[in-house]
PDB file of N, CA and C in Angstrom:
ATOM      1  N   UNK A   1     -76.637  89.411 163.589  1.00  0.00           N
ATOM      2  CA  UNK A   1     -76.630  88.753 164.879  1.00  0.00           C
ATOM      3  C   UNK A   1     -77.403  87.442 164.788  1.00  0.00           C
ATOM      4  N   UNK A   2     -76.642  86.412 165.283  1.00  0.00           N
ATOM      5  CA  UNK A   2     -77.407  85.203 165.656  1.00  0.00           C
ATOM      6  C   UNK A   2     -78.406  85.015 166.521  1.00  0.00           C
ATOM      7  N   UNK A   3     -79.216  84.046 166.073  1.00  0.00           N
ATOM      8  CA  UNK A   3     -80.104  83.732 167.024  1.00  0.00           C
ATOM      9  C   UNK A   3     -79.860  82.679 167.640  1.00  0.00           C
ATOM     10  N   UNK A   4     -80.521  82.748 169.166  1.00  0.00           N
ATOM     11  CA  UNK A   4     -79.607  81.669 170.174  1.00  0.00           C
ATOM     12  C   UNK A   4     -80.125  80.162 169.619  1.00  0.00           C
ATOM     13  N   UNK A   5     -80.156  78.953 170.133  1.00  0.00           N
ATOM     14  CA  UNK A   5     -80.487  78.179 169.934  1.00  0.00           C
ATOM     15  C   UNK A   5     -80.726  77.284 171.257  1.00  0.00           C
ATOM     16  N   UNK A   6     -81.622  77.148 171.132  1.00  0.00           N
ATOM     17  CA  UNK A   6     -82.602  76.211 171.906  1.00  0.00           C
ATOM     18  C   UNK A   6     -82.585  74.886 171.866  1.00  0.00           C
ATOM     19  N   UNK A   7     -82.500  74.039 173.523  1.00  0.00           N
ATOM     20  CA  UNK A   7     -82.277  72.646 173.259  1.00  0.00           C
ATOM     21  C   UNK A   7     -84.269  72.382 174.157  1.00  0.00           C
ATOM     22  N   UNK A   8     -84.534  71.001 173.929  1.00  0.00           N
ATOM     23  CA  UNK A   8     -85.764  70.614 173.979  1.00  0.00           C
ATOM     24  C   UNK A   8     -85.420  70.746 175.593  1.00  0.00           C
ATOM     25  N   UNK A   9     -84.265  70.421 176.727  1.00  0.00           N
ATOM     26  CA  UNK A   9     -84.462  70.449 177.903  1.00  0.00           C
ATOM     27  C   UNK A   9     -84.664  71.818 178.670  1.00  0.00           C
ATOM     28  N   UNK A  10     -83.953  72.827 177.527  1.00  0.00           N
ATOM     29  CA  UNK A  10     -84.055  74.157 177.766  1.00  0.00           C
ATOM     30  C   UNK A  10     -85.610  74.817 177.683  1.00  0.00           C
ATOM     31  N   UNK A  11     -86.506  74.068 176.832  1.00  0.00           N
ATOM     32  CA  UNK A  11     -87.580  74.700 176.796  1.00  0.00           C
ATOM     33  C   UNK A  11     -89.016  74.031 177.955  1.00  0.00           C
ATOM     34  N   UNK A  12     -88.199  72.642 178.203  1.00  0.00           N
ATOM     35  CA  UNK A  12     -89.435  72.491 179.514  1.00  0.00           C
ATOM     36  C   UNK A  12     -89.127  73.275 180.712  1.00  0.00           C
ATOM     37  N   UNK A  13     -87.358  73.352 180.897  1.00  0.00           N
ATOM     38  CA  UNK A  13     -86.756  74.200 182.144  1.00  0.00           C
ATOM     39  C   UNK A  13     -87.576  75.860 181.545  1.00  0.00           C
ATOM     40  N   UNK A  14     -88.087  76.262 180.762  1.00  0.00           N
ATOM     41  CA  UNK A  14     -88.576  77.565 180.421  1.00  0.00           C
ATOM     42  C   UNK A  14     -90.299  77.173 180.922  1.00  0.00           C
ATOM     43  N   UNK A  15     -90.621  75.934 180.297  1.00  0.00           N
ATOM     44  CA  UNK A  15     -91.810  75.880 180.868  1.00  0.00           C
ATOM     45  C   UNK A  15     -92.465  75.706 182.424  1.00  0.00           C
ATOM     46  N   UNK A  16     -91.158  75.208 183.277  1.00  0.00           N
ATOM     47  CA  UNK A  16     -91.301  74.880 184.645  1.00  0.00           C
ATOM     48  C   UNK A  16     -91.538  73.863 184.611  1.00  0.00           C
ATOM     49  N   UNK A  17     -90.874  72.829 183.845  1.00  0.00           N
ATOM     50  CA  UNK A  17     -91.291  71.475 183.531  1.00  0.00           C
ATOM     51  C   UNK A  17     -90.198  70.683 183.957  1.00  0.00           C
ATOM     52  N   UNK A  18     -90.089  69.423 184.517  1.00  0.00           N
ATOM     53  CA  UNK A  18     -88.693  68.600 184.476  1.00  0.00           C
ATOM     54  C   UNK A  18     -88.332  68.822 183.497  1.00  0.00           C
ATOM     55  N   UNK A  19     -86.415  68.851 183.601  1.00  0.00           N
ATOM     56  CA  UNK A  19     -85.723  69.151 182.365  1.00  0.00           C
ATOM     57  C   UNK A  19     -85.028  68.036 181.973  1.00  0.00           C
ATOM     58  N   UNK A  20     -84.963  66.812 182.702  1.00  0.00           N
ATOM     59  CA  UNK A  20     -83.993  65.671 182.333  1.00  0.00           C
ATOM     60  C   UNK A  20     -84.426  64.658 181.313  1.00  0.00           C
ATOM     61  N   UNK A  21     -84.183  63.976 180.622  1.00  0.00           N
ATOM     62  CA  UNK A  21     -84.560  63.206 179.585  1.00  0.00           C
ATOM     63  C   UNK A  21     -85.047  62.653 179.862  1.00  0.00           C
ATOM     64  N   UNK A  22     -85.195  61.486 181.175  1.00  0.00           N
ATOM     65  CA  UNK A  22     -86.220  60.631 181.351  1.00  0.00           C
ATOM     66  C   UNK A  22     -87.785  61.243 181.837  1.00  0.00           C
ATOM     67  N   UNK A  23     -87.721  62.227 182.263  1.00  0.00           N
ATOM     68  CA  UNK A  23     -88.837  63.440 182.573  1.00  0.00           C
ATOM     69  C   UNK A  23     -89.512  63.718 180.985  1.00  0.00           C
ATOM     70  N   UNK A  24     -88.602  64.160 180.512  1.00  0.00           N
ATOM     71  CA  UNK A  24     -89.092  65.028 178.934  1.00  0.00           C
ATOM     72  C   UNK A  24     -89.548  63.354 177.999  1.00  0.00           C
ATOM     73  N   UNK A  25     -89.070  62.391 178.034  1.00  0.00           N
ATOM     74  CA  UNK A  25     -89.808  61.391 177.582  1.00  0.00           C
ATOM     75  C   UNK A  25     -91.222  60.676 178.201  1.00  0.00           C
ATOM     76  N   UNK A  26     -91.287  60.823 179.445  1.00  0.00           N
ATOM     77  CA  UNK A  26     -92.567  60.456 180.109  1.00  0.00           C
ATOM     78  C   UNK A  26     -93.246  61.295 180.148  1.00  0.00           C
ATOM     79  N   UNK A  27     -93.075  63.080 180.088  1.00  0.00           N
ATOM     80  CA  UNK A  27     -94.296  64.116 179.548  1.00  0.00           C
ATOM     81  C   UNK A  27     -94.676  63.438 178.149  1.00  0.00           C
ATOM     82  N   UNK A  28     -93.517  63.281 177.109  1.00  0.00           N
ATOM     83  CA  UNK A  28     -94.580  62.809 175.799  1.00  0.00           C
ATOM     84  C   UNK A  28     -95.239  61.685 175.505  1.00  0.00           C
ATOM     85  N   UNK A  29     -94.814  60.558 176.162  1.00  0.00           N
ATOM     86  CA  UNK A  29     -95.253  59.718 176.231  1.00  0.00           C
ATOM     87  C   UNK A  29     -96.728  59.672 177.035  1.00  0.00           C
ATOM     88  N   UNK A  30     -97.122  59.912 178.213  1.00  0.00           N
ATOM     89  CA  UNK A  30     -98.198  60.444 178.673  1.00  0.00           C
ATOM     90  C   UNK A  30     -99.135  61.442 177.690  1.00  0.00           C
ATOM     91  N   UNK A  31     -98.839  62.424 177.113  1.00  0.00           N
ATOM     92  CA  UNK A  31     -99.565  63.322 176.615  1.00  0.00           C
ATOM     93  C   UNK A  31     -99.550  63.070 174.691  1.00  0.00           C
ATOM     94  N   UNK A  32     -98.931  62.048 174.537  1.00  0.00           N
ATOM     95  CA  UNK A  32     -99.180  61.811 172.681  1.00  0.00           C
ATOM     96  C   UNK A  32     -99.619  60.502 172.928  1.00  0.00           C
ATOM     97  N   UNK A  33    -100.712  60.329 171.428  1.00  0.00           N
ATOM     98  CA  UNK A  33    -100.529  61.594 170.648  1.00  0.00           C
ATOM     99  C   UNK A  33    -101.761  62.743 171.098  1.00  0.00           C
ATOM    100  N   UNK A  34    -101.434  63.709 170.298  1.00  0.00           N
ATOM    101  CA  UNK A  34    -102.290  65.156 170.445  1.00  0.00           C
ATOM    102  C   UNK A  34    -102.867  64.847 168.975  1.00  0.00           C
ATOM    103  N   UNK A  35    -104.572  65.029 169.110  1.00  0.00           N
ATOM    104  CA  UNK A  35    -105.325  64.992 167.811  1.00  0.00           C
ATOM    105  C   UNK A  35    -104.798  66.144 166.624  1.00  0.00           C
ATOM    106  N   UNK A  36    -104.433  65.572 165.203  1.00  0.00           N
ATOM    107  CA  UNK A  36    -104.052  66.147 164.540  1.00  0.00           C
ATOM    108  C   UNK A  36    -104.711  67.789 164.129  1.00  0.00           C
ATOM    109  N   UNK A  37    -106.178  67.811 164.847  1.00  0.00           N
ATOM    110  CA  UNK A  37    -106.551  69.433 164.593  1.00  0.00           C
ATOM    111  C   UNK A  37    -106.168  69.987 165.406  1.00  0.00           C
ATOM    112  N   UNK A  38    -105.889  69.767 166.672  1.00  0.00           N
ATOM    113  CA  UNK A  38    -105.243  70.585 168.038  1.00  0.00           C
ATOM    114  C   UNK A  38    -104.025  71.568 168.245  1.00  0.00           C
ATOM    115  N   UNK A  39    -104.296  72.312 168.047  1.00  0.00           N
ATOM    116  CA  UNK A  39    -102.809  73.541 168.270  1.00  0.00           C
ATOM    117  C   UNK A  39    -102.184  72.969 169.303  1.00  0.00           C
ATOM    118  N   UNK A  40    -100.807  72.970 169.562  1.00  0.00           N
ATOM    119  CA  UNK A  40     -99.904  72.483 170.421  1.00  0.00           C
ATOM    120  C   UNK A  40    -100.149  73.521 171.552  1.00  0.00           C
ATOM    121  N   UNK A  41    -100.578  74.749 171.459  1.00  0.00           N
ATOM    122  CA  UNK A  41    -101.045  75.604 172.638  1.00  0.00           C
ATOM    123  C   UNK A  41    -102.281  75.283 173.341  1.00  0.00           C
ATOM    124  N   UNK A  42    -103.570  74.811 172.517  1.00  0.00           N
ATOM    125  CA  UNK A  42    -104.290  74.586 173.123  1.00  0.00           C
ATOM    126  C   UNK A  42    -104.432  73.286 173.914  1.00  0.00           C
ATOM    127  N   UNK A  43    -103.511  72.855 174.217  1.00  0.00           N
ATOM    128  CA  UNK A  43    -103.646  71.091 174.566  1.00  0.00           C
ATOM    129  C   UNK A  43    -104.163  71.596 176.573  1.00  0.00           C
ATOM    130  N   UNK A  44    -104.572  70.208 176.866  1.00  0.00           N
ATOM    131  CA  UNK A  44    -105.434  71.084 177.994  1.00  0.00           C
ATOM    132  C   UNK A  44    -104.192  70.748 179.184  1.00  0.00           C
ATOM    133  N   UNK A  45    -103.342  70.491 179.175  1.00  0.00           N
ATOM    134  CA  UNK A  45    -102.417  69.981 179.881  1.00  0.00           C
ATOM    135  C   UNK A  45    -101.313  71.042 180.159  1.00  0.00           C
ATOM    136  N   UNK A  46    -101.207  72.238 179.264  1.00  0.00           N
ATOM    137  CA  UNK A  46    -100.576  73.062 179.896  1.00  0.00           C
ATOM    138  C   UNK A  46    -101.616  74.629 180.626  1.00  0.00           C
ATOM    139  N   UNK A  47    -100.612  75.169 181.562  1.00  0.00           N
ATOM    140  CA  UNK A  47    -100.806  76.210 182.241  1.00  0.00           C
ATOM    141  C   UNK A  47    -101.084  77.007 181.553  1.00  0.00           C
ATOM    142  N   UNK A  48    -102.474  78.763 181.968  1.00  0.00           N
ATOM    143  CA  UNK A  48    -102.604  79.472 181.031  1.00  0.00           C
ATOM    144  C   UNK A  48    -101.104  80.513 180.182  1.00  0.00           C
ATOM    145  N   UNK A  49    -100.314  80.528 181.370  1.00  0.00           N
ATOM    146  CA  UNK A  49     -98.551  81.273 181.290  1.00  0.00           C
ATOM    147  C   UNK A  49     -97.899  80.137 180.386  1.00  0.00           C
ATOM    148  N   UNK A  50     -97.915  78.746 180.486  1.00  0.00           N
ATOM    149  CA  UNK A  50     -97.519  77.906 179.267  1.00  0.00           C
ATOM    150  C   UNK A  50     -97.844  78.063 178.068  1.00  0.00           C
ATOM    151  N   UNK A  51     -99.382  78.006 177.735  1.00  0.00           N
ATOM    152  CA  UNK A  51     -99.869  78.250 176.574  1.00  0.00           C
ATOM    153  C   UNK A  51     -99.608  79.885 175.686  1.00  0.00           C
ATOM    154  N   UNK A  52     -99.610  80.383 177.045  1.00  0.00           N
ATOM    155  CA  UNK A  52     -99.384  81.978 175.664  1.00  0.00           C
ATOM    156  C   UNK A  52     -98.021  82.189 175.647  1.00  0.00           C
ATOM    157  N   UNK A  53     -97.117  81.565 176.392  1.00  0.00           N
ATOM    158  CA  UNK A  53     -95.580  81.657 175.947  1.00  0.00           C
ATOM    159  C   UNK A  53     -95.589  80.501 174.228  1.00  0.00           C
ATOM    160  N   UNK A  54     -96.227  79.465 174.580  1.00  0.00           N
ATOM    161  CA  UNK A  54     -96.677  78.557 173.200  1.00  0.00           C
ATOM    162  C   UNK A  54     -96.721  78.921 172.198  1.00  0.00           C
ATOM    163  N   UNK A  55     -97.859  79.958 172.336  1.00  0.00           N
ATOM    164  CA  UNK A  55     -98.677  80.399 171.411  1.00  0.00           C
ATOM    165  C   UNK A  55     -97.883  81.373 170.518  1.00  0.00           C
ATOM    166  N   UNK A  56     -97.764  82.565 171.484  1.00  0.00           N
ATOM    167  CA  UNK A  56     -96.161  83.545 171.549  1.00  0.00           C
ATOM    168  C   UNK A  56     -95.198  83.164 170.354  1.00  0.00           C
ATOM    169  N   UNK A  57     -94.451  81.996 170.947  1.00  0.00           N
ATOM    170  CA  UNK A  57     -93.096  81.745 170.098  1.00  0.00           C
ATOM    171  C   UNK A  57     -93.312  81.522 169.086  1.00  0.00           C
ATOM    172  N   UNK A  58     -94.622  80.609 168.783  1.00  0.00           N
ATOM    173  CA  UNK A  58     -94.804  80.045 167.292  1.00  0.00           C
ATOM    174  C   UNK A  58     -95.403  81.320 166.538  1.00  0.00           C
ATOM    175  N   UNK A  59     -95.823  82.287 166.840  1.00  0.00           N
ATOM    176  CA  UNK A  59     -96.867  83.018 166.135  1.00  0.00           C
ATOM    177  C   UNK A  59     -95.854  84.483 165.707  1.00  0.00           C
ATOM    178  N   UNK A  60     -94.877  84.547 166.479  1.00  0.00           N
ATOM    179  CA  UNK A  60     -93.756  85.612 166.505  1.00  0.00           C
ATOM    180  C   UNK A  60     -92.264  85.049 165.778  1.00  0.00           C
ATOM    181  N   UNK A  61     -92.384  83.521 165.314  1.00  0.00           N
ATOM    182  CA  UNK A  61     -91.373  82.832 164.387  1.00  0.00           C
ATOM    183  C   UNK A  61     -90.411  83.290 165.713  1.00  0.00           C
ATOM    184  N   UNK A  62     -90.548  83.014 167.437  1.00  0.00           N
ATOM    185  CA  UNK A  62     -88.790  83.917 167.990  1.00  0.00           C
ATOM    186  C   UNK A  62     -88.370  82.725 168.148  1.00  0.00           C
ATOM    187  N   UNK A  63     -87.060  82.980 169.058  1.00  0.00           N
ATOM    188  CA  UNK A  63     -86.278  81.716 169.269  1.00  0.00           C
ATOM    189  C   UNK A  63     -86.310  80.707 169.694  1.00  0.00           C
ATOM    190  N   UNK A  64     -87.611  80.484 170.551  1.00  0.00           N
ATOM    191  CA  UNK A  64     -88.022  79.202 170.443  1.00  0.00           C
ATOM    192  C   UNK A  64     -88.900  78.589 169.912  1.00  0.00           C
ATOM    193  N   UNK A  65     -88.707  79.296 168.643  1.00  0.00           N
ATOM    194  CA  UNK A  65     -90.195  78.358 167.722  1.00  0.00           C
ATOM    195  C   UNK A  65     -90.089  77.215 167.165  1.00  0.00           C
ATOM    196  N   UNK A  66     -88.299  76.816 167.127  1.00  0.00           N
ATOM    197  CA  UNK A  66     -88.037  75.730 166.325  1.00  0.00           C
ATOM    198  C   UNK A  66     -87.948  74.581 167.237  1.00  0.00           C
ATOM    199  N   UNK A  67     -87.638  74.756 168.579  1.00  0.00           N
ATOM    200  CA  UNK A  67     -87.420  73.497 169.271  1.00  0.00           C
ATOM    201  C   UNK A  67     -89.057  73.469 169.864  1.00  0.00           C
ATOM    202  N   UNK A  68     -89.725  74.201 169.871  1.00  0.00           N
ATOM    203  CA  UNK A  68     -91.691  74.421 170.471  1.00  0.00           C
ATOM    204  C   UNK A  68     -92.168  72.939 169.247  1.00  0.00           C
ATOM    205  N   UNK A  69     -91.364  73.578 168.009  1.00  0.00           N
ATOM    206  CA  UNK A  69     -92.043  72.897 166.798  1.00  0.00           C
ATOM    207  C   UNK A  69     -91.489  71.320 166.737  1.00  0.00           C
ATOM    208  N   UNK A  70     -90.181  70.908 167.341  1.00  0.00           N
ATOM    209  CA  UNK A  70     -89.999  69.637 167.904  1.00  0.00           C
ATOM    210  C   UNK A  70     -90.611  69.010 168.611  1.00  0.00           C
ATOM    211  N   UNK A  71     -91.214  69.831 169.803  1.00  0.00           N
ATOM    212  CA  UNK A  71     -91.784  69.312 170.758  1.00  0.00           C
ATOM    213  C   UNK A  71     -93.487  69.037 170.505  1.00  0.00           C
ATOM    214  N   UNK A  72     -93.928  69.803 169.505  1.00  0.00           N
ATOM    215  CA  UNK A  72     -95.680  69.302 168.728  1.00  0.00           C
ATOM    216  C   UNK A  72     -94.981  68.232 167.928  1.00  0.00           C
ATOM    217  N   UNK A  73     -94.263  67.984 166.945  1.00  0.00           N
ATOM    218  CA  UNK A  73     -93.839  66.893 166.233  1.00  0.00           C
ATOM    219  C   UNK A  73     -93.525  65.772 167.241  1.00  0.00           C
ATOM    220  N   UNK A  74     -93.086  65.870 168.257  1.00  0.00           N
ATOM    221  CA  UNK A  74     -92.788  64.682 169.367  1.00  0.00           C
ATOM    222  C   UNK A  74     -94.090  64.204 169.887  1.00  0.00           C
ATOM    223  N   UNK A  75     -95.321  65.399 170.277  1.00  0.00           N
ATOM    224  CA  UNK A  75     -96.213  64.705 170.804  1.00  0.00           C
ATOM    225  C   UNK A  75     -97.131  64.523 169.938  1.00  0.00           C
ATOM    226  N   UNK A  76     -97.627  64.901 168.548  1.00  0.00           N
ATOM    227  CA  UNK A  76     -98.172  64.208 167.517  1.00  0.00           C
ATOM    228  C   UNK A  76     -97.302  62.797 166.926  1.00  0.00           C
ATOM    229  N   UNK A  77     -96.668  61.782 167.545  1.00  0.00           N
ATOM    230  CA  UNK A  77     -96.326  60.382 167.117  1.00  0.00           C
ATOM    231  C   UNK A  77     -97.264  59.815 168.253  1.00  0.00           C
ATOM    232  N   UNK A  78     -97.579  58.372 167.400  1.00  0.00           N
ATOM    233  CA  UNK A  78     -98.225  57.695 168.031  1.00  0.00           C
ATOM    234  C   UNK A  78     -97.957  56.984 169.280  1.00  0.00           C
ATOM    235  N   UNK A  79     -98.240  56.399 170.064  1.00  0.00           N
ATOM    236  CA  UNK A  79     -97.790  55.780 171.306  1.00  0.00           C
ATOM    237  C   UNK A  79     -96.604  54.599 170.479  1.00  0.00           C
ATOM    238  N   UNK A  80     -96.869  54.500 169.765  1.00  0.00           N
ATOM    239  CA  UNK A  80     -96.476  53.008 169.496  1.00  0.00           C
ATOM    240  C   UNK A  80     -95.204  53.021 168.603  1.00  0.00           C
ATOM    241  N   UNK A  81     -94.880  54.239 168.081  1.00  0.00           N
ATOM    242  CA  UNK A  81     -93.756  54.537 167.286  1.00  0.00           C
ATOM    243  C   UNK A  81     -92.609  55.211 168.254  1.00  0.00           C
ATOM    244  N   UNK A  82     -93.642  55.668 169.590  1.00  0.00           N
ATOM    245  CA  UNK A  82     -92.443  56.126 170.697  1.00  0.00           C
ATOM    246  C   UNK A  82     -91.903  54.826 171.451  1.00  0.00           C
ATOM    247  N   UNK A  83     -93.063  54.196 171.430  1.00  0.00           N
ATOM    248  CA  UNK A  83     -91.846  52.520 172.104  1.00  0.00           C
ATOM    249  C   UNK A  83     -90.781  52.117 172.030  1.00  0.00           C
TER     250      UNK A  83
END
C-alpha cells in the first residue's frame, strides 16, 4: 500500500494555517530564517497542537514527514535568497 502524498498547502490547511500560496510565502518569509540549531518544532511561532503534530510526523518518518521536511528547508533560507 501506498503512502498518500502530501502537498505544502495541504499541510498548513492541517496546521490551521492559510493554505494559498501567497499566505504560505508570507508565513516563510516572516518566520526565516530559523537558526540552524532550532528543531522546526520548537520554533516559538507555532501552537502547542502544531508543534507535537511537528514533532510527531518527523519522529514517526509518517506521511507528512516529507513535505514537514520542505517546509524546515523553506524556512532555514535566508531572507535574501527568498527574494
Amino acid at each position: 500500500m501506498q503512502s498518500p502524498v502530501h502537498s505544502l498547502p495541504s499541510l498548513f490547511k492541517q496546521l490551521g494555517l492559510p493554505d494559498d500560496p501567497i499566505s504560505i510565502e508570507r508565513f516563510v518569509a516572516v518566520h526565516s530564517p530559523l537558526k540552524p540549531e532550532l528543531h522546526l518544532a520548537d520554533a516559538f511561532f507555532w501552537t502547542d497542537s502544531q508543534k507535537a503534530f511537528l514533532r510527531d510526523e518527523i519522529l514517526d518518518d509518517a506521511d507528512w514527514a516529507e513535505v514537514v521536511d520542505e517546509l524546515n528547508l523553506m524556512l532555514r533560507r535566508s531572507r535574501d535568497m527568498n527574494a
